[in-house]
PDB file of N, CA and C in Angstrom:
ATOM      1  N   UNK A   1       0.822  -1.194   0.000  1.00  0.00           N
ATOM      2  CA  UNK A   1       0.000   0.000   0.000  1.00  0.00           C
ATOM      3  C   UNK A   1       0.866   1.257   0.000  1.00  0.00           C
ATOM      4  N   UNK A   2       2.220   1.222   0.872  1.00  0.00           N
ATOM      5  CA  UNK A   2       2.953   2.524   0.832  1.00  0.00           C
ATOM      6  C   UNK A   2       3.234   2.889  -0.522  1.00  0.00           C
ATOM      7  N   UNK A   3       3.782   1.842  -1.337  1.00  0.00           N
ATOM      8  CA  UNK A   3       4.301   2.135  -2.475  1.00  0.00           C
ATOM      9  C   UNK A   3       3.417   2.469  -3.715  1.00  0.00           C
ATOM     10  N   UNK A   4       1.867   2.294  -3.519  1.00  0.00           N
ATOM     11  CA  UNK A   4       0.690   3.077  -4.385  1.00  0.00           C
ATOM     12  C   UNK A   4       0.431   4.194  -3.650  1.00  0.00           C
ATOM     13  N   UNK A   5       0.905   4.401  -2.637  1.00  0.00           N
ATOM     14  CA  UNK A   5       0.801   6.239  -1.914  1.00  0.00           C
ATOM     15  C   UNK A   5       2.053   6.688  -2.442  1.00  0.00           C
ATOM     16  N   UNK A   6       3.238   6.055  -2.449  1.00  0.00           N
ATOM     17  CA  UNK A   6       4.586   7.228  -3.028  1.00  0.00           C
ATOM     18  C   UNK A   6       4.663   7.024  -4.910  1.00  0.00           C
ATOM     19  N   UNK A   7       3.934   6.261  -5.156  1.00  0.00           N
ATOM     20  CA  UNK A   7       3.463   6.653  -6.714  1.00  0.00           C
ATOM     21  C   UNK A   7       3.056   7.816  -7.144  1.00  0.00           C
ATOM     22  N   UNK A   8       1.640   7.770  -6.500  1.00  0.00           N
ATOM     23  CA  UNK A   8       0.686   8.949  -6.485  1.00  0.00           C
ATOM     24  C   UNK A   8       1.548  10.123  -5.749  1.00  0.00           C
ATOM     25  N   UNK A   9       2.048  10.371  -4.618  1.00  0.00           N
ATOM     26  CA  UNK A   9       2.295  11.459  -4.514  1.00  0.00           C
ATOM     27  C   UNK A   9       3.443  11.743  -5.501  1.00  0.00           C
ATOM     28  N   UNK A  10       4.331  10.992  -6.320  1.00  0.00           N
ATOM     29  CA  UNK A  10       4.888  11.213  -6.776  1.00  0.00           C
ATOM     30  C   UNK A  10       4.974  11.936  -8.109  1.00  0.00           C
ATOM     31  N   UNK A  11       3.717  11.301  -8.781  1.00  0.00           N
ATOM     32  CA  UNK A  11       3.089  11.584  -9.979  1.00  0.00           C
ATOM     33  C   UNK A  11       2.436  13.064 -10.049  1.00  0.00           C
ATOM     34  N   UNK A  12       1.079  13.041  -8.856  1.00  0.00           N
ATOM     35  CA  UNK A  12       0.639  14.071  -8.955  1.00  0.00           C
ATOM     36  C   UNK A  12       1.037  15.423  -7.914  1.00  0.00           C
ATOM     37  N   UNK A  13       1.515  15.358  -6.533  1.00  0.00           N
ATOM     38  CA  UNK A  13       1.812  15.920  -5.892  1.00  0.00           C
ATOM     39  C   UNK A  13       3.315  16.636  -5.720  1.00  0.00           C
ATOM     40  N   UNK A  14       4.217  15.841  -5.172  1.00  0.00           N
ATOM     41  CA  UNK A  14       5.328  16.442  -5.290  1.00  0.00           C
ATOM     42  C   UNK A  14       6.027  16.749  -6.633  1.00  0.00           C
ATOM     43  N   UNK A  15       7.127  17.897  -6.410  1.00  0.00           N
ATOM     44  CA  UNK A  15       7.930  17.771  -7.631  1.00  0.00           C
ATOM     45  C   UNK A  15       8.855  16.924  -7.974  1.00  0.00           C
ATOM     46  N   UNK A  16       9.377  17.057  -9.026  1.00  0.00           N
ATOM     47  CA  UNK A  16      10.110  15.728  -9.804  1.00  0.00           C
ATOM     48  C   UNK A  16      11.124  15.186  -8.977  1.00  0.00           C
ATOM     49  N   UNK A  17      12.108  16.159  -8.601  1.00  0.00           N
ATOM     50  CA  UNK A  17      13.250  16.038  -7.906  1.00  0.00           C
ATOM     51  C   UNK A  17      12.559  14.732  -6.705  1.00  0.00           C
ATOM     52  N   UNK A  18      11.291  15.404  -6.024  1.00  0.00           N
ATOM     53  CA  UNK A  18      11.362  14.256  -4.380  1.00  0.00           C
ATOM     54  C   UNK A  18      10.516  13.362  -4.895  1.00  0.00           C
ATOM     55  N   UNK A  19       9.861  13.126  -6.014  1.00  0.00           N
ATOM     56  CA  UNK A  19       8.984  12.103  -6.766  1.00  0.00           C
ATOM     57  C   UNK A  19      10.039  10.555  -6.364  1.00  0.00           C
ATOM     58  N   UNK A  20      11.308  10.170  -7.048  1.00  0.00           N
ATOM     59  CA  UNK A  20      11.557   9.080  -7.208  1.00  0.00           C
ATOM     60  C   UNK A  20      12.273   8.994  -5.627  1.00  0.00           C
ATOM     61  N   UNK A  21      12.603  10.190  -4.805  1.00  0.00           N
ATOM     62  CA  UNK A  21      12.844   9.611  -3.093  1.00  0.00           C
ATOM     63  C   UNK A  21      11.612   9.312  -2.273  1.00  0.00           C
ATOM     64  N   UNK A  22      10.152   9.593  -2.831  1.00  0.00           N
ATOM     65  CA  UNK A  22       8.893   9.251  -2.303  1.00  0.00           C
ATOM     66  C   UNK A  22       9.123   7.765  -2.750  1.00  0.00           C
ATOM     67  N   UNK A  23       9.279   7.604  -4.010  1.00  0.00           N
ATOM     68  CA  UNK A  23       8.921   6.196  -4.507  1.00  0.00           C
ATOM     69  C   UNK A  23      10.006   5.075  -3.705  1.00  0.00           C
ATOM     70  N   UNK A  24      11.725   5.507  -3.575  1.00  0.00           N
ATOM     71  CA  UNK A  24      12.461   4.948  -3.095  1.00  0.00           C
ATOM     72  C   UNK A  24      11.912   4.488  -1.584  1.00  0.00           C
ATOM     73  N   UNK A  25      11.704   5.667  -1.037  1.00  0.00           N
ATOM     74  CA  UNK A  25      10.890   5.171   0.603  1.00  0.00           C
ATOM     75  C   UNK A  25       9.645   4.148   0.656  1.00  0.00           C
ATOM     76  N   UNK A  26       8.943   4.118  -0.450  1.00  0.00           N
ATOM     77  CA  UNK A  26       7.899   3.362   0.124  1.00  0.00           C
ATOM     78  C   UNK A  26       8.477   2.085  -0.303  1.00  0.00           C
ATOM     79  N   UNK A  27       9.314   1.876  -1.414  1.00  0.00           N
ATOM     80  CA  UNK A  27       9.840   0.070  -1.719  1.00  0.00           C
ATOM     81  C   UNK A  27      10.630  -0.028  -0.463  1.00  0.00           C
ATOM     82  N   UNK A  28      11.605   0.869   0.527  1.00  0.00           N
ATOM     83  CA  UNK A  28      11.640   0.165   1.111  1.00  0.00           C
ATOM     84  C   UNK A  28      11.222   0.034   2.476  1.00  0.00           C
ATOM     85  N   UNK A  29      10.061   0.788   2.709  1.00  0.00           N
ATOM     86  CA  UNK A  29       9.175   0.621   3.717  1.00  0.00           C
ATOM     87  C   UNK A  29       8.352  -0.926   3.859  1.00  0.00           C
ATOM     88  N   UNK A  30       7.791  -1.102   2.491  1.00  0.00           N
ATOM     89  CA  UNK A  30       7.504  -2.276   1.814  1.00  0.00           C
ATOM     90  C   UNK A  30       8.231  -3.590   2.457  1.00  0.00           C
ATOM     91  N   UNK A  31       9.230  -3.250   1.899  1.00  0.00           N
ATOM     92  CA  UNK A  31      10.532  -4.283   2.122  1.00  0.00           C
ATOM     93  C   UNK A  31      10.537  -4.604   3.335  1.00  0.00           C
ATOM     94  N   UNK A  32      10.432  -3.542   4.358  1.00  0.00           N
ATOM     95  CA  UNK A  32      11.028  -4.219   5.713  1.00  0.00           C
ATOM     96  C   UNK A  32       9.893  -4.582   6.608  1.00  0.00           C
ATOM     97  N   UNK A  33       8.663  -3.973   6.673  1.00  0.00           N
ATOM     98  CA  UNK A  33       7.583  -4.555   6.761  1.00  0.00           C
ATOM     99  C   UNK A  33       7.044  -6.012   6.275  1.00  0.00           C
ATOM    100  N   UNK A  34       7.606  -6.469   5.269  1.00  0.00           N
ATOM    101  CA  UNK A  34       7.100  -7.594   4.715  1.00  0.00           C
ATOM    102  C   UNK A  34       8.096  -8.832   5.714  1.00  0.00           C
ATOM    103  N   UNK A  35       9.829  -8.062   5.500  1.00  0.00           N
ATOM    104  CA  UNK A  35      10.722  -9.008   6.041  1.00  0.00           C
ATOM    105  C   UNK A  35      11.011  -8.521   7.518  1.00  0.00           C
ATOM    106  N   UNK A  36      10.079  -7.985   8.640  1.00  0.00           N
ATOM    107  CA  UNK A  36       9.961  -8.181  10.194  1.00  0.00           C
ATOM    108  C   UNK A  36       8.554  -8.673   9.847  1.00  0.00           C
ATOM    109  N   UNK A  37       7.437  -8.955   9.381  1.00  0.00           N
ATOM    110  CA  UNK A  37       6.193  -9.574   9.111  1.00  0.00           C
ATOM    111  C   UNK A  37       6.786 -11.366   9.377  1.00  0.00           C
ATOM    112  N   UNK A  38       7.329 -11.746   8.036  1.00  0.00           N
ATOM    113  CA  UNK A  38       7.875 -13.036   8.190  1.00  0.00           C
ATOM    114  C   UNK A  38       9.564 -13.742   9.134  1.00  0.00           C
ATOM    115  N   UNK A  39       9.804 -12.390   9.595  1.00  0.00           N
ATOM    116  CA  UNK A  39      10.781 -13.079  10.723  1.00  0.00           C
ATOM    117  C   UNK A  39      10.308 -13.147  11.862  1.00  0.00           C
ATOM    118  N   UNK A  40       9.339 -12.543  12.489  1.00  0.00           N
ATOM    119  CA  UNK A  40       8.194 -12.508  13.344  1.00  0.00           C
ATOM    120  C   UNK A  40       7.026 -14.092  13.251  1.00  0.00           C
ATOM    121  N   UNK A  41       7.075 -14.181  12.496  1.00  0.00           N
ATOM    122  CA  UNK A  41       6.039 -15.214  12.077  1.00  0.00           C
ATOM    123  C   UNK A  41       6.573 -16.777  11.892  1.00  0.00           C
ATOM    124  N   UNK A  42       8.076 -16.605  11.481  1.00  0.00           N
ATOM    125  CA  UNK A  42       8.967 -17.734  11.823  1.00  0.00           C
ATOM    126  C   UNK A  42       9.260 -18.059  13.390  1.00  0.00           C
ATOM    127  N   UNK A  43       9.471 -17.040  14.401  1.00  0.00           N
ATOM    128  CA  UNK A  43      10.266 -17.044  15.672  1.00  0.00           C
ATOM    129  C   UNK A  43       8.929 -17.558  16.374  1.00  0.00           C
ATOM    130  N   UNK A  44       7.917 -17.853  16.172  1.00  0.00           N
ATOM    131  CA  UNK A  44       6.619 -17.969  17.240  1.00  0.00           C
ATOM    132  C   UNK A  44       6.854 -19.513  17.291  1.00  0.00           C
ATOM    133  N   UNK A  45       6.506 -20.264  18.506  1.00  0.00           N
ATOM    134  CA  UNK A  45       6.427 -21.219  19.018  1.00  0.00           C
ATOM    135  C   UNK A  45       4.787 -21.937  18.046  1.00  0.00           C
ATOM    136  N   UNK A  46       5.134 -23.260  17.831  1.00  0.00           N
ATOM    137  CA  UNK A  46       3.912 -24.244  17.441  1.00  0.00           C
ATOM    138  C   UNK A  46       2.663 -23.892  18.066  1.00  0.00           C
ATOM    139  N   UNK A  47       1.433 -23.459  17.698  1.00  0.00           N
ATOM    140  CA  UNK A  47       0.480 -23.630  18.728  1.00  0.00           C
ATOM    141  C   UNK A  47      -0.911 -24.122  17.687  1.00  0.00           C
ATOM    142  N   UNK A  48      -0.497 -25.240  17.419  1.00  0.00           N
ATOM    143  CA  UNK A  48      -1.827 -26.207  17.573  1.00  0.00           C
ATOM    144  C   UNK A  48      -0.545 -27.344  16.869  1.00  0.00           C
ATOM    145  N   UNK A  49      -1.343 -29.092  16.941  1.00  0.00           N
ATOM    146  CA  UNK A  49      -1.091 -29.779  17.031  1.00  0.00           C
ATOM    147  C   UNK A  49      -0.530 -30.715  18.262  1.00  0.00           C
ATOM    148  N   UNK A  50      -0.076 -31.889  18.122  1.00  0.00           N
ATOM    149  CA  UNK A  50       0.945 -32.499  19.428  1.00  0.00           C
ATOM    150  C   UNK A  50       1.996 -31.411  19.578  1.00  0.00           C
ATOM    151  N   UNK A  51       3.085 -30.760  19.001  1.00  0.00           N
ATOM    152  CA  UNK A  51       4.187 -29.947  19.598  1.00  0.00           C
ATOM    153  C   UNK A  51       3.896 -28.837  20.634  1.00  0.00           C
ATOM    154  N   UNK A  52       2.484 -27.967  20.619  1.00  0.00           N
ATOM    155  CA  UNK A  52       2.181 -27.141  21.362  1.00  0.00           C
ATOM    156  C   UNK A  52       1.872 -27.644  22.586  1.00  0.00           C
ATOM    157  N   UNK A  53       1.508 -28.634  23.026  1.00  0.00           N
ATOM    158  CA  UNK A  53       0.991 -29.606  24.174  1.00  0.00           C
ATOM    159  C   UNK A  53       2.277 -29.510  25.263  1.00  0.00           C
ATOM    160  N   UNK A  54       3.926 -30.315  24.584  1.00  0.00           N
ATOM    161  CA  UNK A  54       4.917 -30.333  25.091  1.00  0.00           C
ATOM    162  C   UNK A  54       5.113 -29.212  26.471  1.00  0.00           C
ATOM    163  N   UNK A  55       5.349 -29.479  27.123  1.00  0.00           N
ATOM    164  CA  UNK A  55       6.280 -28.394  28.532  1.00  0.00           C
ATOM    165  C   UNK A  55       4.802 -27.979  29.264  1.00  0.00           C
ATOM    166  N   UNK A  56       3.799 -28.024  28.966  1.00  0.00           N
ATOM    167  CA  UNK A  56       2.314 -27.706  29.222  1.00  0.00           C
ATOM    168  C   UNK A  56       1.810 -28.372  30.799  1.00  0.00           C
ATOM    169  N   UNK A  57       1.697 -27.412  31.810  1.00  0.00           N
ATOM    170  CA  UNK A  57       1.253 -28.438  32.888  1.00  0.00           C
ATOM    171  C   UNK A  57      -0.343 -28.640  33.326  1.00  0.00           C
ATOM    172  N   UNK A  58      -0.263 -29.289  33.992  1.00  0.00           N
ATOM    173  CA  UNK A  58      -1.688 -30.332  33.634  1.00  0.00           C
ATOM    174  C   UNK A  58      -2.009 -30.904  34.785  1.00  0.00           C
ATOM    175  N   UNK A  59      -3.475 -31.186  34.997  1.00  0.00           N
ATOM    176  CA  UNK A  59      -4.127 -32.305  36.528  1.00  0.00           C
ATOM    177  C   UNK A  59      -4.407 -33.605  36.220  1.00  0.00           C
ATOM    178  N   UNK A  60      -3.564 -34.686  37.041  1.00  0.00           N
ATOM    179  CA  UNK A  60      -4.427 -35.790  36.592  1.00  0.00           C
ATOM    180  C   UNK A  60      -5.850 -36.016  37.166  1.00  0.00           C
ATOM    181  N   UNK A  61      -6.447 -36.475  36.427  1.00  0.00           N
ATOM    182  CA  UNK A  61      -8.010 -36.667  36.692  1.00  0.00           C
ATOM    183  C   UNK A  61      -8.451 -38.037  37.454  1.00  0.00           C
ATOM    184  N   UNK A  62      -7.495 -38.754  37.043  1.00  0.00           N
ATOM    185  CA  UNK A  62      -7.350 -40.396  37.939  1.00  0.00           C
ATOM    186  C   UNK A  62      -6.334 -40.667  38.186  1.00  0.00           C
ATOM    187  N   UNK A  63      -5.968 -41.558  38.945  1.00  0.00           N
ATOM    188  CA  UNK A  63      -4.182 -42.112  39.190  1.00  0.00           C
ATOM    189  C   UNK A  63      -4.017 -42.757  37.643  1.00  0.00           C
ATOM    190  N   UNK A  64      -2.475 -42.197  37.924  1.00  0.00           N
ATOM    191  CA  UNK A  64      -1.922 -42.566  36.369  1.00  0.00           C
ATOM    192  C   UNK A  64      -0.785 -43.876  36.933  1.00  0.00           C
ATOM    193  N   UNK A  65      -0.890 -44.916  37.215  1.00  0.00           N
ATOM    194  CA  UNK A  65       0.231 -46.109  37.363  1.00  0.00           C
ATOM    195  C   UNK A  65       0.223 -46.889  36.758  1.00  0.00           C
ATOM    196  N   UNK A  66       0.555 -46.789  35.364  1.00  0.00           N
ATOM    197  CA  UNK A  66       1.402 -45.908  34.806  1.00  0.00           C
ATOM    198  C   UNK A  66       0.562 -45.027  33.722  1.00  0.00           C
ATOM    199  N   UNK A  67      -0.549 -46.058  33.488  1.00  0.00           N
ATOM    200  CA  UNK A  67      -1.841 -45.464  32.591  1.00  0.00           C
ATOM    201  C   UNK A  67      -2.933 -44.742  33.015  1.00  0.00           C
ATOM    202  N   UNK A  68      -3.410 -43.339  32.497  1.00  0.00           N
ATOM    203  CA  UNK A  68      -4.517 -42.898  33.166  1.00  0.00           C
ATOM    204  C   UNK A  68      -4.893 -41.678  32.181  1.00  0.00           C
ATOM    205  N   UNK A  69      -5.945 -40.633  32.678  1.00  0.00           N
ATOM    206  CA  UNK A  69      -6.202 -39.465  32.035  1.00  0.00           C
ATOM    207  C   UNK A  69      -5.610 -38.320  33.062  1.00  0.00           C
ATOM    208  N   UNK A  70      -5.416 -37.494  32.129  1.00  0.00           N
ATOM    209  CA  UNK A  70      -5.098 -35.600  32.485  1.00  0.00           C
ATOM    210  C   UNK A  70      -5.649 -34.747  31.633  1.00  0.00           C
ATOM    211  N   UNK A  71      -5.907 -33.878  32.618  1.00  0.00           N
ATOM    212  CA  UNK A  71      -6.954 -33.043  32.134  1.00  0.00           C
ATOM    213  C   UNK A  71      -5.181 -31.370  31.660  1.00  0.00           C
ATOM    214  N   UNK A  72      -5.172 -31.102  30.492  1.00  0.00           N
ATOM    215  CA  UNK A  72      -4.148 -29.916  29.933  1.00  0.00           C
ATOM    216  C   UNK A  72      -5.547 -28.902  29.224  1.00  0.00           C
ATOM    217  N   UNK A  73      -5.199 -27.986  29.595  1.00  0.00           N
ATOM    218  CA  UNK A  73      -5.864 -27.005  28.842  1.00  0.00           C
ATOM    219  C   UNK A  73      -7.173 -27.159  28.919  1.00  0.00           C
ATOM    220  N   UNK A  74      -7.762 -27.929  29.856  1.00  0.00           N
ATOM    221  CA  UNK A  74      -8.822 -27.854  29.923  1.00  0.00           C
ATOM    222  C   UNK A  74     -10.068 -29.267  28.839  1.00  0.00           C
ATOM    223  N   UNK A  75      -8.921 -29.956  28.621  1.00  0.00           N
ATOM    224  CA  UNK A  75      -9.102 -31.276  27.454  1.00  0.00           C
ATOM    225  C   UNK A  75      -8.622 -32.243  28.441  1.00  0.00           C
ATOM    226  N   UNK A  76      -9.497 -33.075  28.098  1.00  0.00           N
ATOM    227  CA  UNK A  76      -8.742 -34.553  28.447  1.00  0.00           C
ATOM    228  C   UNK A  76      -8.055 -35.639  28.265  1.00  0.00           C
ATOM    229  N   UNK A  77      -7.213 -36.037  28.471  1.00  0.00           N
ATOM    230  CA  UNK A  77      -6.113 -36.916  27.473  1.00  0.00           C
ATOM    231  C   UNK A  77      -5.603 -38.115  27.924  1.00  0.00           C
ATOM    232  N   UNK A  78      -5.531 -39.090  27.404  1.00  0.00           N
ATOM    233  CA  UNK A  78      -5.183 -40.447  27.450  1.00  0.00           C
ATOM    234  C   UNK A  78      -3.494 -40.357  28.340  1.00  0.00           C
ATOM    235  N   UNK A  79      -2.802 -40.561  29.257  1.00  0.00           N
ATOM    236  CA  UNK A  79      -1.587 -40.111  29.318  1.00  0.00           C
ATOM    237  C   UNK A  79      -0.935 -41.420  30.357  1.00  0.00           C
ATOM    238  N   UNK A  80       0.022 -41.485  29.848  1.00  0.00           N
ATOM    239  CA  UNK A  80       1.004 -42.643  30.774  1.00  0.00           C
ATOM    240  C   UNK A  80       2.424 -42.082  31.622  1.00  0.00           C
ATOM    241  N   UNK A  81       2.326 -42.020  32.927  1.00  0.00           N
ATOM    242  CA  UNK A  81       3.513 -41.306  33.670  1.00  0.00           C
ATOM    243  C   UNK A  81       4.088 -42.610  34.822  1.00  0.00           C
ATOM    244  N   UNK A  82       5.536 -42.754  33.601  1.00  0.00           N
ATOM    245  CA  UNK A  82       5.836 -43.871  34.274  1.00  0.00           C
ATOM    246  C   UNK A  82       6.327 -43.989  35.840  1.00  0.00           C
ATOM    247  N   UNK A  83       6.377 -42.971  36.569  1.00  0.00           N
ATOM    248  CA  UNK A  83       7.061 -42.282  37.899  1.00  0.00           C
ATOM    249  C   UNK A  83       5.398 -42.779  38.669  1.00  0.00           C
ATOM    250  N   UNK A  84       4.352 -42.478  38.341  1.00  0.00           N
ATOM    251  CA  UNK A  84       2.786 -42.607  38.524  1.00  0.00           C
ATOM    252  C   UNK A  84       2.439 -41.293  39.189  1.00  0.00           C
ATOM    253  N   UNK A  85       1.495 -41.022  39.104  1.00  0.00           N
ATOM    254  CA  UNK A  85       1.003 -39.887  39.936  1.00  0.00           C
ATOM    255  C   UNK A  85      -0.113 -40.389  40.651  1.00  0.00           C
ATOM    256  N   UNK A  86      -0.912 -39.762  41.875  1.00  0.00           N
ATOM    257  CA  UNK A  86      -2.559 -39.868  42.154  1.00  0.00           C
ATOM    258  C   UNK A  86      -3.120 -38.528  41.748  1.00  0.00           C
ATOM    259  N   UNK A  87      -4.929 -38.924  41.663  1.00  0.00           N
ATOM    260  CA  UNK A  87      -5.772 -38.135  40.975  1.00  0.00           C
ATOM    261  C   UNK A  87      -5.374 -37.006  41.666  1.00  0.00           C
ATOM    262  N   UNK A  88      -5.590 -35.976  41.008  1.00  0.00           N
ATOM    263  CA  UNK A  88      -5.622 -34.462  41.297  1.00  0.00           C
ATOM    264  C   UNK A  88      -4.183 -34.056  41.861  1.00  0.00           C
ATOM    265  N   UNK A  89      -3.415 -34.712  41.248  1.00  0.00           N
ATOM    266  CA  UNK A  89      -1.852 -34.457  41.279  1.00  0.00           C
ATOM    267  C   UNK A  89      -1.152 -33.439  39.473  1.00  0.00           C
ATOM    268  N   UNK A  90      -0.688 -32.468  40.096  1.00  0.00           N
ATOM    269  CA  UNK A  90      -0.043 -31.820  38.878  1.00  0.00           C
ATOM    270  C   UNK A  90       1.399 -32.769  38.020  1.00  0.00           C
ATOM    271  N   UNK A  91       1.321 -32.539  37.083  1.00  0.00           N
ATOM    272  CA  UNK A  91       1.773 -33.136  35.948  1.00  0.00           C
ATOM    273  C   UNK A  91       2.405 -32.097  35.150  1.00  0.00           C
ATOM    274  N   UNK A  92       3.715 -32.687  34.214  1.00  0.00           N
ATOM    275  CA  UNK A  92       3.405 -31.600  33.254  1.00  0.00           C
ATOM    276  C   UNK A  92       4.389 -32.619  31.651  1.00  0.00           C
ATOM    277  N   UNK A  93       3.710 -32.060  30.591  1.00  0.00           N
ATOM    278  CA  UNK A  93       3.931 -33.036  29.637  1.00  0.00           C
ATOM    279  C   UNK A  93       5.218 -33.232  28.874  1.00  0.00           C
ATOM    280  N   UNK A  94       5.934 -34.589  29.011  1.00  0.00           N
ATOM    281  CA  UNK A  94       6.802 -34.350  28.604  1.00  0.00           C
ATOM    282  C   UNK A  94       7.316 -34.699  27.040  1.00  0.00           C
ATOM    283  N   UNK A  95       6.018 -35.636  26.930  1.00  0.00           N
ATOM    284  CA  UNK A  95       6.094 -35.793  24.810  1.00  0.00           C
ATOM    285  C   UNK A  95       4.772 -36.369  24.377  1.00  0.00           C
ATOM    286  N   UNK A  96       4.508 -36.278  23.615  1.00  0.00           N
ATOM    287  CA  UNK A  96       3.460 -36.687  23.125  1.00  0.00           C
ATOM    288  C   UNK A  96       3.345 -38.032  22.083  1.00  0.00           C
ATOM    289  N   UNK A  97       2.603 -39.623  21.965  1.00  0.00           N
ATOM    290  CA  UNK A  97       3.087 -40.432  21.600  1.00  0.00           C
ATOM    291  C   UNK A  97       1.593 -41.058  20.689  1.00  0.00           C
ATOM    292  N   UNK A  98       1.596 -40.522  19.763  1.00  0.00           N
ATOM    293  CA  UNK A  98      -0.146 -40.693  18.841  1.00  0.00           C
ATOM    294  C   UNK A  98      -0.917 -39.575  19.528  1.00  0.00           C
ATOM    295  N   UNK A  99      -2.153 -40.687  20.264  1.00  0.00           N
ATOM    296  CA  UNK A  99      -2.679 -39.713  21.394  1.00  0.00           C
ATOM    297  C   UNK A  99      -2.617 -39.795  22.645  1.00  0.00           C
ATOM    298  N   UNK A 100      -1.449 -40.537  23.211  1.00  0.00           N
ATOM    299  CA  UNK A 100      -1.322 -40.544  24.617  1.00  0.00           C
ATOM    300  C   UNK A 100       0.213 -39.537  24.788  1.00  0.00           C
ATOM    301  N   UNK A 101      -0.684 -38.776  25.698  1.00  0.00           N
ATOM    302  CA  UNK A 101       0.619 -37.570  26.386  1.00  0.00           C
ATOM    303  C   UNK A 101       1.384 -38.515  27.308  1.00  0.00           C
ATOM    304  N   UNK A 102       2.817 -38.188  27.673  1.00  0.00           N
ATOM    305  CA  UNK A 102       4.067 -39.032  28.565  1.00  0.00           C
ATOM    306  C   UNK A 102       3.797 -37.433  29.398  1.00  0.00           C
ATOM    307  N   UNK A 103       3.940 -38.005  30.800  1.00  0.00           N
ATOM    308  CA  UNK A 103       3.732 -37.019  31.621  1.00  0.00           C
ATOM    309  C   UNK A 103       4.951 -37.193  32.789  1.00  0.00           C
ATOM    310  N   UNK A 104       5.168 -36.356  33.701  1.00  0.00           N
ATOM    311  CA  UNK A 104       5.895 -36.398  34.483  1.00  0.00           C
ATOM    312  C   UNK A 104       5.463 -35.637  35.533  1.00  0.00           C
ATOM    313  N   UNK A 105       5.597 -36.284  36.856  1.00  0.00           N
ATOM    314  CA  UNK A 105       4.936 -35.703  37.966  1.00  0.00           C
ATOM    315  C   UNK A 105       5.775 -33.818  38.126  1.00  0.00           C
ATOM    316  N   UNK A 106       5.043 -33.006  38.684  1.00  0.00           N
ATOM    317  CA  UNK A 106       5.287 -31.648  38.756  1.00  0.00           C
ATOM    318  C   UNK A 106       6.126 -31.370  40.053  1.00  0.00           C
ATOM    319  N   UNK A 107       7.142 -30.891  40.186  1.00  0.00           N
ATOM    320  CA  UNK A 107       7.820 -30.934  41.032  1.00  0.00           C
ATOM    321  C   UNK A 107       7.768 -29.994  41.861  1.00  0.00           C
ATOM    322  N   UNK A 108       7.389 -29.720  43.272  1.00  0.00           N
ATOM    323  CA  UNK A 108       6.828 -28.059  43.819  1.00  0.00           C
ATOM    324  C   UNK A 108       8.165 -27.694  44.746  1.00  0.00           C
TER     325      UNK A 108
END
């Protein structure tokens, strides 16, 4: 969009001389907007799928010895913590394996 505003002012508004430093500024206004847009958008952490789950802490909902459910985010999940936990013990996830989360008791 900058660079159809330093067109136009270039064309119809300013004189010749600051016409092609209007136009120079908006390519590279353009430019760096586009490239902090996608280096911004690379640096963000996973958030959906199994990878976003990872480091996530969590309640178990039943004793897990070694098999049981935990409740992350408010979902419930199939999860095996080979250490075991009891119900309403914090957890927090340490990989994810299909659909059963590997959990590890929360350490206070």
């Amino acid at each position: 969009m900058a660079i159809v505003v330093a067109i136009l002012l270039a064309l119809f508004v300013l004189p010749p001389s600051w016409g092609w430093t209007a136009i120079g500024l908006g390519i590279v206004y353009e430019l760096a907007t586009t490239w902090l847009g996608w280096r911004w958008s690379r640096s963000r952490r996973d958030v959906v799928g199994p990878a976003a789950l990872v480091g996530l802490a969590g309640e178990a909902t039943e004793s897990c010895r070694p098999d049981g459910w935990v409740k992350v985010q408010g979902e419930l999940w199939h999860a095996r913590c080979p250490a075991g936990v009891d119900s309403g013990a914090s957890v927090r996830v340490r990989r994810v394996e299909g659909l059963t989360l590997v959990v590890d008791p929360e350490r206070s």
